[in-house]
PDB file of N, CA and C in Angstrom:
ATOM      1  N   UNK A   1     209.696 -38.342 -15.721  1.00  0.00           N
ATOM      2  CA  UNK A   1     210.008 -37.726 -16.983  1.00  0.00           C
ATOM      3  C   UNK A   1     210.874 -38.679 -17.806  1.00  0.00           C
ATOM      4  N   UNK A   2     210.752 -38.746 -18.826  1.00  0.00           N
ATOM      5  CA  UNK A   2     211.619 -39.959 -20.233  1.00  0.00           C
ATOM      6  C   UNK A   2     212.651 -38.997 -20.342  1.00  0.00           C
ATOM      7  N   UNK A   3     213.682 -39.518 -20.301  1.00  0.00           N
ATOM      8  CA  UNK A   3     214.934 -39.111 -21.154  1.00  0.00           C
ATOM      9  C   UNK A   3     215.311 -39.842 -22.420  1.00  0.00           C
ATOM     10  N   UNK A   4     216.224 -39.346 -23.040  1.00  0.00           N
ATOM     11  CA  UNK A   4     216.765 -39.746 -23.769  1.00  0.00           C
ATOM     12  C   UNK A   4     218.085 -40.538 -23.737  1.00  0.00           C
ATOM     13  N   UNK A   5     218.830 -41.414 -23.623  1.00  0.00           N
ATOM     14  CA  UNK A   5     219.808 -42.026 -23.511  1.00  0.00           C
ATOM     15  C   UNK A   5     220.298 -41.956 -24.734  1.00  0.00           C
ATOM     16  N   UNK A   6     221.736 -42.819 -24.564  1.00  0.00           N
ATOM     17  CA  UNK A   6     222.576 -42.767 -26.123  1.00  0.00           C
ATOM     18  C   UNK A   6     222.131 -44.063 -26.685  1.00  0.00           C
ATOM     19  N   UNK A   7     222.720 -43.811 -28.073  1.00  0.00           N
ATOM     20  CA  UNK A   7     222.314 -44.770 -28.656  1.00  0.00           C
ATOM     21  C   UNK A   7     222.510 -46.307 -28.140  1.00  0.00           C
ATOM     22  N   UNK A   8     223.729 -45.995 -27.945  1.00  0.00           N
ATOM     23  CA  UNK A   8     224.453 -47.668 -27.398  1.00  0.00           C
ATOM     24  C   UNK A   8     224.060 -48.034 -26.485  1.00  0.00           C
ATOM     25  N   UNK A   9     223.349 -47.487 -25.256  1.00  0.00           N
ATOM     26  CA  UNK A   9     222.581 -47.438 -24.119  1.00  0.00           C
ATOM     27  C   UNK A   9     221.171 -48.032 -24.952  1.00  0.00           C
ATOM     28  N   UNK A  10     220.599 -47.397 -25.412  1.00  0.00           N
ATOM     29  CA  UNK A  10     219.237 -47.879 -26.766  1.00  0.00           C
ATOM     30  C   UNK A  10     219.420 -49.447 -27.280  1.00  0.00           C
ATOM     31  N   UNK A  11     220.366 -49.487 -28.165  1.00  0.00           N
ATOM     32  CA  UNK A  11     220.726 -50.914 -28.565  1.00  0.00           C
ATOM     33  C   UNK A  11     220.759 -51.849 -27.473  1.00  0.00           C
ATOM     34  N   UNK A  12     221.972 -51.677 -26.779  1.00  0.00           N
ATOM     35  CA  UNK A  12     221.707 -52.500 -25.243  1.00  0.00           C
ATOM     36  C   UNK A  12     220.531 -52.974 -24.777  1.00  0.00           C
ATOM     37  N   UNK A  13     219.807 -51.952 -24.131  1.00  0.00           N
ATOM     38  CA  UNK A  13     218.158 -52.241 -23.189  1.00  0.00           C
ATOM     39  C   UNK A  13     217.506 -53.167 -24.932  1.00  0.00           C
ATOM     40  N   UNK A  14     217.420 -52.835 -26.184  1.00  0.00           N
ATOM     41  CA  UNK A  14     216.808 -53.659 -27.006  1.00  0.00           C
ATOM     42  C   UNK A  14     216.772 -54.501 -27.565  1.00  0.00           C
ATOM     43  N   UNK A  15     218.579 -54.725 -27.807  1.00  0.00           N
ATOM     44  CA  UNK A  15     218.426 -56.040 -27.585  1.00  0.00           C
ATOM     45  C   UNK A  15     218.666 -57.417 -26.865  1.00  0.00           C
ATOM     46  N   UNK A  16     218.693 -56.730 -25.643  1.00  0.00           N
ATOM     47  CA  UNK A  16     218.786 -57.514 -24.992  1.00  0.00           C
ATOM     48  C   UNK A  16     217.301 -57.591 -24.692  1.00  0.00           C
ATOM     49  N   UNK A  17     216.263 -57.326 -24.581  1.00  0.00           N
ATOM     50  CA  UNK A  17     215.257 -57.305 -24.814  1.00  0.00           C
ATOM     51  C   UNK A  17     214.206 -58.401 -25.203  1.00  0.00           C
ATOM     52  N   UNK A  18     215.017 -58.377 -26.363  1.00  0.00           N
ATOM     53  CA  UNK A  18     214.602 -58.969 -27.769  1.00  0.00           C
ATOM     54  C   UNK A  18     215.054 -60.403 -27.109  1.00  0.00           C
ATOM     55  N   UNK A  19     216.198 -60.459 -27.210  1.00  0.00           N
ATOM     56  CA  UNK A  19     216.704 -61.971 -26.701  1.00  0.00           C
ATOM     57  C   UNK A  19     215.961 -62.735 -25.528  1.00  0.00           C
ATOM     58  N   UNK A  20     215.688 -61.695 -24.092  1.00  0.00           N
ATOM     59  CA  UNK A  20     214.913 -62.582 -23.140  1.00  0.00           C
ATOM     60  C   UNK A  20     213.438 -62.533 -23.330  1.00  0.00           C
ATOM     61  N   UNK A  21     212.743 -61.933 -24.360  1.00  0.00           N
ATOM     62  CA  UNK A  21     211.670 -62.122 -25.139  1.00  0.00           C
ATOM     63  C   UNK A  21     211.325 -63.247 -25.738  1.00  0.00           C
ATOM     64  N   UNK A  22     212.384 -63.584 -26.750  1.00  0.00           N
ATOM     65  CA  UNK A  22     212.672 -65.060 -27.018  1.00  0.00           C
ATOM     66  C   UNK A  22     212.375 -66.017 -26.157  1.00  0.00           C
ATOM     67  N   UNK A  23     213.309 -65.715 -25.157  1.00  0.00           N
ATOM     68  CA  UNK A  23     213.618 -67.140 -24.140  1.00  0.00           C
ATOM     69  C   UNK A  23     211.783 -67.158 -23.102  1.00  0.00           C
ATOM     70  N   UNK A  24     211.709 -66.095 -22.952  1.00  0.00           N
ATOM     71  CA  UNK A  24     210.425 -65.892 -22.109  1.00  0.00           C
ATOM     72  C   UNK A  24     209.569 -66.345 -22.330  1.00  0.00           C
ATOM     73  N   UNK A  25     208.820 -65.783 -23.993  1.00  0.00           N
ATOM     74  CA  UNK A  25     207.808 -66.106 -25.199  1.00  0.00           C
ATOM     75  C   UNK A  25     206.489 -65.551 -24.646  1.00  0.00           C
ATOM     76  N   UNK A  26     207.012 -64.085 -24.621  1.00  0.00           N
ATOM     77  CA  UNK A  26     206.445 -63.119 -24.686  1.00  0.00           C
ATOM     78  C   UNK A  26     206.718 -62.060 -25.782  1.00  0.00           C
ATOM     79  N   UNK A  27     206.270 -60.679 -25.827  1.00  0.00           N
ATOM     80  CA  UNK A  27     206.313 -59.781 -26.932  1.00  0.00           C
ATOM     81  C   UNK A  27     207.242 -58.279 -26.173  1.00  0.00           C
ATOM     82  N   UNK A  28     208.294 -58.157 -26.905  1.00  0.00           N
ATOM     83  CA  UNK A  28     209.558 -56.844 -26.419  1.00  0.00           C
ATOM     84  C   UNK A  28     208.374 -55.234 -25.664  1.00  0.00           C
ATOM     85  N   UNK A  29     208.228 -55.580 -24.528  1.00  0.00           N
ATOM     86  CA  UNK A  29     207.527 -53.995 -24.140  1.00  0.00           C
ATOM     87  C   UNK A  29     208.071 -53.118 -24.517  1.00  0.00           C
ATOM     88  N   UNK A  30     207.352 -52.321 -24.449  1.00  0.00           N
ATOM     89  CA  UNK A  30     208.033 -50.442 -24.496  1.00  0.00           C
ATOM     90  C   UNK A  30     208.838 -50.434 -23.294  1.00  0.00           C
ATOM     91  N   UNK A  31     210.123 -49.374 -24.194  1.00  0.00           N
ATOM     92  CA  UNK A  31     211.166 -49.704 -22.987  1.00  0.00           C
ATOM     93  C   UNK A  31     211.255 -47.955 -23.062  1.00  0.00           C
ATOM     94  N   UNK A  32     211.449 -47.480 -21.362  1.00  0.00           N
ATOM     95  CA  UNK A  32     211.437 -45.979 -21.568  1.00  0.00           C
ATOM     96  C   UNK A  32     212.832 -45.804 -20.323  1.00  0.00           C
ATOM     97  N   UNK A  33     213.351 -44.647 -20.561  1.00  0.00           N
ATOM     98  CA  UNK A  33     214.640 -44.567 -19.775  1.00  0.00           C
ATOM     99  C   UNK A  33     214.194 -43.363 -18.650  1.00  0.00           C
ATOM    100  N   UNK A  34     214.479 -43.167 -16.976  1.00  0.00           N
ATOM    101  CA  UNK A  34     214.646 -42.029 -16.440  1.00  0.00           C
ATOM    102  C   UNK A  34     215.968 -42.414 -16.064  1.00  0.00           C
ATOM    103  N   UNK A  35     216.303 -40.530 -14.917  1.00  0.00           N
ATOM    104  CA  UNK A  35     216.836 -40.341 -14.628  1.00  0.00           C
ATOM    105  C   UNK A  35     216.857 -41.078 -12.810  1.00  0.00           C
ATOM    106  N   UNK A  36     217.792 -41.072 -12.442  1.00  0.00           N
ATOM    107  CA  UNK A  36     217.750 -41.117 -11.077  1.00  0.00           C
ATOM    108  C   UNK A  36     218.152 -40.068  -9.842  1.00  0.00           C
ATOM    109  N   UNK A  37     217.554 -40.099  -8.930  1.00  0.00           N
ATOM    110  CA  UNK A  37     218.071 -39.119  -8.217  1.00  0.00           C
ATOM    111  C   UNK A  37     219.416 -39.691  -7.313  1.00  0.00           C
ATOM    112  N   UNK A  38     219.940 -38.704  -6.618  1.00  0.00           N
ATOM    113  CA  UNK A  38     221.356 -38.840  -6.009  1.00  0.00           C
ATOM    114  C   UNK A  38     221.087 -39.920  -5.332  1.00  0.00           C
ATOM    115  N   UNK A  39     222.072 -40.959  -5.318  1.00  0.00           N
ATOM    116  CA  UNK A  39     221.670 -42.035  -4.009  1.00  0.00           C
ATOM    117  C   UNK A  39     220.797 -42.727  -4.324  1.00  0.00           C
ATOM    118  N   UNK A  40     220.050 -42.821  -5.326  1.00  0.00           N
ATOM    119  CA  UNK A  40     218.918 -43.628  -5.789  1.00  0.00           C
ATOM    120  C   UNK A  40     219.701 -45.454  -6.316  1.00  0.00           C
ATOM    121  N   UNK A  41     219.320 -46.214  -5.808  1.00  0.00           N
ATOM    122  CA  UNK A  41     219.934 -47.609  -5.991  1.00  0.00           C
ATOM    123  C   UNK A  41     219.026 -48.242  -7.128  1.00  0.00           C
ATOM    124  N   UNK A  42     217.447 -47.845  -7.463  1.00  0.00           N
ATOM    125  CA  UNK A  42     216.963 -48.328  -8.568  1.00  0.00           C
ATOM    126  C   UNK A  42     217.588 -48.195  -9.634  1.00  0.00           C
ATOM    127  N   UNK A  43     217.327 -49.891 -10.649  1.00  0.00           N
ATOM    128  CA  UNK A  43     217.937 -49.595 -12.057  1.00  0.00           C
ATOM    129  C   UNK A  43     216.750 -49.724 -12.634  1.00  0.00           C
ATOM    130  N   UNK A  44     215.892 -50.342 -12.104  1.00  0.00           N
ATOM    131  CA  UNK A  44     214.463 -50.560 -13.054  1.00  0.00           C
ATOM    132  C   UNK A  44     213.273 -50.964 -12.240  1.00  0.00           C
ATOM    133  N   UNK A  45     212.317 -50.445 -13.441  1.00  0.00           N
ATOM    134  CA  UNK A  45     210.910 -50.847 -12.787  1.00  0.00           C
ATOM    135  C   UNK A  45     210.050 -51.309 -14.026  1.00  0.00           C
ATOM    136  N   UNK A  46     208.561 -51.911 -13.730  1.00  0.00           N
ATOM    137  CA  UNK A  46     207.762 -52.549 -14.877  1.00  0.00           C
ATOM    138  C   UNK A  46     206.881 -51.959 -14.619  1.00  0.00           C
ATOM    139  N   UNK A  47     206.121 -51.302 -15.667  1.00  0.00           N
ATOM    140  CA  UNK A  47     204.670 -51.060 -15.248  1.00  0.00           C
ATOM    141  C   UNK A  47     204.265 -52.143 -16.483  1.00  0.00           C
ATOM    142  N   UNK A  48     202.355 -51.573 -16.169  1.00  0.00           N
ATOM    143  CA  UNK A  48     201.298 -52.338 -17.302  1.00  0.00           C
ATOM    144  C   UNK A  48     201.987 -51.866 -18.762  1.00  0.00           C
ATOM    145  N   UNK A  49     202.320 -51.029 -18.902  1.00  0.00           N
ATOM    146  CA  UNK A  49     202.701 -50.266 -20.541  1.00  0.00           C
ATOM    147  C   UNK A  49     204.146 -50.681 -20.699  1.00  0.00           C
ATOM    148  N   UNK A  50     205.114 -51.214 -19.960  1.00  0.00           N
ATOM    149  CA  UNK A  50     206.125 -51.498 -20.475  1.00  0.00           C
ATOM    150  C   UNK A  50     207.626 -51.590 -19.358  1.00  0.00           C
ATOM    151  N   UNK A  51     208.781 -51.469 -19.656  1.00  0.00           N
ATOM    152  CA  UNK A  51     209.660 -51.218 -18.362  1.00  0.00           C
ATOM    153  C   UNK A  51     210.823 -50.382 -18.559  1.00  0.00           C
ATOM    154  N   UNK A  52     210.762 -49.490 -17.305  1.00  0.00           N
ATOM    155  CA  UNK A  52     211.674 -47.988 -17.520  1.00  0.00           C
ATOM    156  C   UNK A  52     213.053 -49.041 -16.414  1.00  0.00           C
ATOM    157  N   UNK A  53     213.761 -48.271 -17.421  1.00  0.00           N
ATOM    158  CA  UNK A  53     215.411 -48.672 -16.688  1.00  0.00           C
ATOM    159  C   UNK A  53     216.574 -47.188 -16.167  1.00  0.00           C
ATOM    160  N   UNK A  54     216.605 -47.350 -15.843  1.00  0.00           N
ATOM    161  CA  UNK A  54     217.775 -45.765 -15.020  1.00  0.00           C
ATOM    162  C   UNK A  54     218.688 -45.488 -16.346  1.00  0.00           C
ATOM    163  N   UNK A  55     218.924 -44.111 -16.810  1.00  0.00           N
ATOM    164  CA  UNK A  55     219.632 -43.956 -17.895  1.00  0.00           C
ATOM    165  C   UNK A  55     221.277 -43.733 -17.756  1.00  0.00           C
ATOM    166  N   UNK A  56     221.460 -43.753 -16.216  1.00  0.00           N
ATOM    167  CA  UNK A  56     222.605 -43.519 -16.019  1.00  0.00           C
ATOM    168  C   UNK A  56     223.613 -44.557 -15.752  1.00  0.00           C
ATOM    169  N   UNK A  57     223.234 -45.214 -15.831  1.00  0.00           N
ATOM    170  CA  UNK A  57     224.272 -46.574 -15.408  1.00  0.00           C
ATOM    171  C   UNK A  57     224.514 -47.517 -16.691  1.00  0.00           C
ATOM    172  N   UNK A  58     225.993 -48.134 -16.492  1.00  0.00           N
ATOM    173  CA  UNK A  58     226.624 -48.389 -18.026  1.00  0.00           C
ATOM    174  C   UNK A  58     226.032 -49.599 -18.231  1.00  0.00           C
ATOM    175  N   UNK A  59     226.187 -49.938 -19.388  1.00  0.00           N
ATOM    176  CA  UNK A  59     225.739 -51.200 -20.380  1.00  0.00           C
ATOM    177  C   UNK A  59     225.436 -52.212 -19.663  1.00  0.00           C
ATOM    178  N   UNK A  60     226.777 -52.579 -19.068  1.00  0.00           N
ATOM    179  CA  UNK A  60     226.349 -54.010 -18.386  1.00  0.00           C
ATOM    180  C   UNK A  60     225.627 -53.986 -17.164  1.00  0.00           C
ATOM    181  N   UNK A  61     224.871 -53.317 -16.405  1.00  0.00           N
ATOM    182  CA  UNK A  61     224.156 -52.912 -15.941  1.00  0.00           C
ATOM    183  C   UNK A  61     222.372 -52.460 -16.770  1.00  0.00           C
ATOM    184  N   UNK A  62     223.000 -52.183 -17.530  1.00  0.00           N
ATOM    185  CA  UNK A  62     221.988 -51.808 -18.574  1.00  0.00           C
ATOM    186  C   UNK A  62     221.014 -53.113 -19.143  1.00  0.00           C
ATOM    187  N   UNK A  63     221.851 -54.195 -19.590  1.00  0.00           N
ATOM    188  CA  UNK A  63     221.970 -55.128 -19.836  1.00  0.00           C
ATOM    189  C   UNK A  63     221.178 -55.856 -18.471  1.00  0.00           C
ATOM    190  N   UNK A  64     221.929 -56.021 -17.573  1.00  0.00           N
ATOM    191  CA  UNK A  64     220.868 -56.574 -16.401  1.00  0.00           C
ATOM    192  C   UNK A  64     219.924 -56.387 -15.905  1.00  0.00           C
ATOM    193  N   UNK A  65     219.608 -54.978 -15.940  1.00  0.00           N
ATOM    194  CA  UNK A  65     218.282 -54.629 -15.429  1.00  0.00           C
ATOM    195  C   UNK A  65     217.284 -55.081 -16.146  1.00  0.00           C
ATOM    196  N   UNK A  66     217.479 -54.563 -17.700  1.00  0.00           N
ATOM    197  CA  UNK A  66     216.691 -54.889 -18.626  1.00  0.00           C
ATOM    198  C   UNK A  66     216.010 -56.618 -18.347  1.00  0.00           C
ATOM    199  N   UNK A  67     217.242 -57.519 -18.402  1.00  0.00           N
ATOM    200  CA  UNK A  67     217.088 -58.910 -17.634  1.00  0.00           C
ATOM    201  C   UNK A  67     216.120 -58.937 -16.986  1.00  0.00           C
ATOM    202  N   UNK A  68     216.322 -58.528 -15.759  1.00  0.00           N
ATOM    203  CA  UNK A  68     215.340 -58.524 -14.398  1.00  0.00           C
ATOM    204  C   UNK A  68     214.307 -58.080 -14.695  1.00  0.00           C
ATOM    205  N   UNK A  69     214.016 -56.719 -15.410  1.00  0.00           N
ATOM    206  CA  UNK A  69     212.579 -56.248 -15.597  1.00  0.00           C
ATOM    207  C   UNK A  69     211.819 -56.884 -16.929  1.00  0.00           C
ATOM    208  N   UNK A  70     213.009 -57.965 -17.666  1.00  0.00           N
ATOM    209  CA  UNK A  70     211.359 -58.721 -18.625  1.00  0.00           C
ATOM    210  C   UNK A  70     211.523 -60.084 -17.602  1.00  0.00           C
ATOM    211  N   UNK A  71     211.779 -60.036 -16.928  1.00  0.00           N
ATOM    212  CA  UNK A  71     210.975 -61.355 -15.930  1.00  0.00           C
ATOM    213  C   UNK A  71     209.588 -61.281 -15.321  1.00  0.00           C
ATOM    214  N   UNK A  72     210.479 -59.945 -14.988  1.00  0.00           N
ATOM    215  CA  UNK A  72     208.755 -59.267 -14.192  1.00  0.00           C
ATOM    216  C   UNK A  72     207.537 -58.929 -15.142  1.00  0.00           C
ATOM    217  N   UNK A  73     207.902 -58.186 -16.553  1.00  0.00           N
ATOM    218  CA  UNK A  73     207.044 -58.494 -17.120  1.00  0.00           C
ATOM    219  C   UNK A  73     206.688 -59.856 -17.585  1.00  0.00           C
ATOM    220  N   UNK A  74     207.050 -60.791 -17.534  1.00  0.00           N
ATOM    221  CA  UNK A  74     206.537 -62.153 -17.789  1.00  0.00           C
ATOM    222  C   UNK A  74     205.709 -62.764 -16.419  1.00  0.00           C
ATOM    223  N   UNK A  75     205.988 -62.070 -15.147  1.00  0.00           N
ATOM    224  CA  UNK A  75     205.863 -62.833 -14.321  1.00  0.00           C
ATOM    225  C   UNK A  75     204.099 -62.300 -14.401  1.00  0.00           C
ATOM    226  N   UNK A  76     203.997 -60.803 -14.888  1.00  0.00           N
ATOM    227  CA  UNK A  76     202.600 -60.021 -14.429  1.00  0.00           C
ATOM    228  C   UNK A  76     201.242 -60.677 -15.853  1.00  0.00           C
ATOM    229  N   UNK A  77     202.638 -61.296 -16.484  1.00  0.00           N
ATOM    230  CA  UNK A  77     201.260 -62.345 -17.612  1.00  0.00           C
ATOM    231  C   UNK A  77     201.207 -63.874 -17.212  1.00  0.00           C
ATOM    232  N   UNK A  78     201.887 -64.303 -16.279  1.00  0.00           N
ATOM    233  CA  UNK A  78     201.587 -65.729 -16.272  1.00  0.00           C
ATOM    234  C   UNK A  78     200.630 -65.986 -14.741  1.00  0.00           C
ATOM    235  N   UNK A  79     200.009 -66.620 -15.437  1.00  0.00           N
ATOM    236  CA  UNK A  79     198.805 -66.785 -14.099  1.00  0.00           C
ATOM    237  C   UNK A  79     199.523 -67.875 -12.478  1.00  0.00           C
ATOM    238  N   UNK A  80     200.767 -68.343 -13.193  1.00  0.00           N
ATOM    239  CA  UNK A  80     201.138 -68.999 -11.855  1.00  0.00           C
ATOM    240  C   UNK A  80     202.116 -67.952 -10.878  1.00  0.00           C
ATOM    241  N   UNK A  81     202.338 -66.988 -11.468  1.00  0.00           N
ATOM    242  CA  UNK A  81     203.453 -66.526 -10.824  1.00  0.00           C
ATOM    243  C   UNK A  81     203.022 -65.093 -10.785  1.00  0.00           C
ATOM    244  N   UNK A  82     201.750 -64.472 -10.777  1.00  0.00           N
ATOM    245  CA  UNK A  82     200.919 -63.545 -11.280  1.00  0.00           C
ATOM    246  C   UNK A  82     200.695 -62.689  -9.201  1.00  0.00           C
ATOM    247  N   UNK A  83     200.113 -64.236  -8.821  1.00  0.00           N
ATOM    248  CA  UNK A  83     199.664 -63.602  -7.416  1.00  0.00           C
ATOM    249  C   UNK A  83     201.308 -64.304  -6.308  1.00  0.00           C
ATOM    250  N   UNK A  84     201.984 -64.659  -6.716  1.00  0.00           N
ATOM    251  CA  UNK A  84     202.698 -65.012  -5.809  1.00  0.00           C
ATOM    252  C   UNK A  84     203.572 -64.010  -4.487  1.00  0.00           C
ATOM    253  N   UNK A  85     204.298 -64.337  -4.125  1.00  0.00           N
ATOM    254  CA  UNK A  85     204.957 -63.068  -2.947  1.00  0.00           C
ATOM    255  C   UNK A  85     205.947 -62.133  -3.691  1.00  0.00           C
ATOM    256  N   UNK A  86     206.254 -60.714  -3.191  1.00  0.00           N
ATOM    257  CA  UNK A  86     207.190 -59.865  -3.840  1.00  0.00           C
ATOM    258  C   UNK A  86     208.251 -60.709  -3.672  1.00  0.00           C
ATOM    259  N   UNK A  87     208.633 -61.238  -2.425  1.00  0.00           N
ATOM    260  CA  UNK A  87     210.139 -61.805  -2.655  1.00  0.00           C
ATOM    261  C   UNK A  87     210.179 -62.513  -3.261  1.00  0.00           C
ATOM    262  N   UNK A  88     209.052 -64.061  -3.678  1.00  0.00           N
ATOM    263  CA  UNK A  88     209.932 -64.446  -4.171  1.00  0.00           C
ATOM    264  C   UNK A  88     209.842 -64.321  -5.426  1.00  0.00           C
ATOM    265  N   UNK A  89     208.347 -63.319  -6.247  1.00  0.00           N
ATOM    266  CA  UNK A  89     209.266 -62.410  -7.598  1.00  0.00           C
ATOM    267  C   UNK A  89     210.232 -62.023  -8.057  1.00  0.00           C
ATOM    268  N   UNK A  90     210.847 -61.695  -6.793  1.00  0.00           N
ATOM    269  CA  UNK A  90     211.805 -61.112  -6.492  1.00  0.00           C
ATOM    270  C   UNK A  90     212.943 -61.863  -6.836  1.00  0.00           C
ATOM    271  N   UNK A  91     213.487 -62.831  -6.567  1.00  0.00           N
ATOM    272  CA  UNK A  91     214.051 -63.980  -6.365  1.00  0.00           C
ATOM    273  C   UNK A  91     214.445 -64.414  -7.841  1.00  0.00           C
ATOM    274  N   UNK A  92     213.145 -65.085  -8.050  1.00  0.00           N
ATOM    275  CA  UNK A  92     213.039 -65.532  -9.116  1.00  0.00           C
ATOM    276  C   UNK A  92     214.136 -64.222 -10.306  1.00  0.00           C
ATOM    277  N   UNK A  93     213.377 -63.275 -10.643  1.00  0.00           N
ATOM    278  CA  UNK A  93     213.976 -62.282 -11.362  1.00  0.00           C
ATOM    279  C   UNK A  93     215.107 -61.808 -11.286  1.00  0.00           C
ATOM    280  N   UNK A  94     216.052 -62.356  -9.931  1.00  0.00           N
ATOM    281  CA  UNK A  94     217.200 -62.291  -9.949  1.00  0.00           C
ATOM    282  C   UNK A  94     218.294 -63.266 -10.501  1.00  0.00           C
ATOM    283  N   UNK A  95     217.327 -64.546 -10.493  1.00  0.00           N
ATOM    284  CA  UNK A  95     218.047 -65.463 -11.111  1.00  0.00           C
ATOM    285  C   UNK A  95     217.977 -65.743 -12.189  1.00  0.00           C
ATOM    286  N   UNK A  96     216.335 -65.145 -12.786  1.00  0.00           N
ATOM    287  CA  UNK A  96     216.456 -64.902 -14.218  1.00  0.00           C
ATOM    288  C   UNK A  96     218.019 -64.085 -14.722  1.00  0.00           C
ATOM    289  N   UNK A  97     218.222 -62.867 -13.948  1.00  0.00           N
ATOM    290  CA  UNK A  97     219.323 -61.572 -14.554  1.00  0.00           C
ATOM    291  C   UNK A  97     220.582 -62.350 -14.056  1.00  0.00           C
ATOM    292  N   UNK A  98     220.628 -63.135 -13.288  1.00  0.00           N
ATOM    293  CA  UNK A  98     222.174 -64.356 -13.305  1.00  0.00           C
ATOM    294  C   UNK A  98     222.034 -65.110 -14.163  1.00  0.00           C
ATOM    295  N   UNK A  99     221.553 -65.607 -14.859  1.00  0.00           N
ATOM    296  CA  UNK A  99     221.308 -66.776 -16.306  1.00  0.00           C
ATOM    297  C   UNK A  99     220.998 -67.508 -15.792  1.00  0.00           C
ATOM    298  N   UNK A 100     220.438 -68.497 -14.736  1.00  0.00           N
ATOM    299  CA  UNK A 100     219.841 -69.586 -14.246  1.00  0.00           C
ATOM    300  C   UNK A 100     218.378 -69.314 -13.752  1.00  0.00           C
ATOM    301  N   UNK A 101     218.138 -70.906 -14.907  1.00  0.00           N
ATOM    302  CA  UNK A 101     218.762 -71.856 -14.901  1.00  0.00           C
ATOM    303  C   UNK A 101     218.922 -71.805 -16.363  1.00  0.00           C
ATOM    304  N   UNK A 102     219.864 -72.593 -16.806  1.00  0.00           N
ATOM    305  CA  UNK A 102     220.804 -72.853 -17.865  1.00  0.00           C
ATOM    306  C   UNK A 102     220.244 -74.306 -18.440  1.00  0.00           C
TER     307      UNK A 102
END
């Protein structure tokens, strides 16, 4: 189910968005917010239509996930990094959401 988040939560996930869009050189997906359940450690996921981020967790968090999940969407358009292993998608997209490489 989509929630609604606050605005500043909104701005956050967009533009930060916008910025690793830039750097990526790709196009800003649809960004949709849920909820999480108790104990739930996900902040985000990517589908084909775009990437949902957890609505409950603050900015800078907000901010990172968003990070991590336009990697992944970059990773599901580039043909080298398209079939590679979850981890080291995985990997990779983490070091995308640490800023390296610089």
């Amino acid at each position: 189910m989509e929630v609604k988040p606050s605005d500043a939560q909104q701005r956050v996930a967009g533009l930060t968005a916008s910025a690793a869009a830039k750097v990526l050189r790709i196009q800003v997906p649809s960004i949709w917010f849920f909820y999480r359940r108790r104990y739930e450690k996900l902040m985000g996921f990517t589908t084909d239509e775009g990437i949902c981020i957890a609505a409950d967790i603050n900015h800078m968090d907000t901010a990172r996930a968003v990070l991590h999940e336009m990697r992944h969407a970059w990773q599901r358009q580039s043909p080298e990094w398209r079939y590679r292993s979850q981890t080291l998608r995985e990997r990779d997209a983490i070091l995308f959401e640490l800023g390296w490489p610089r």
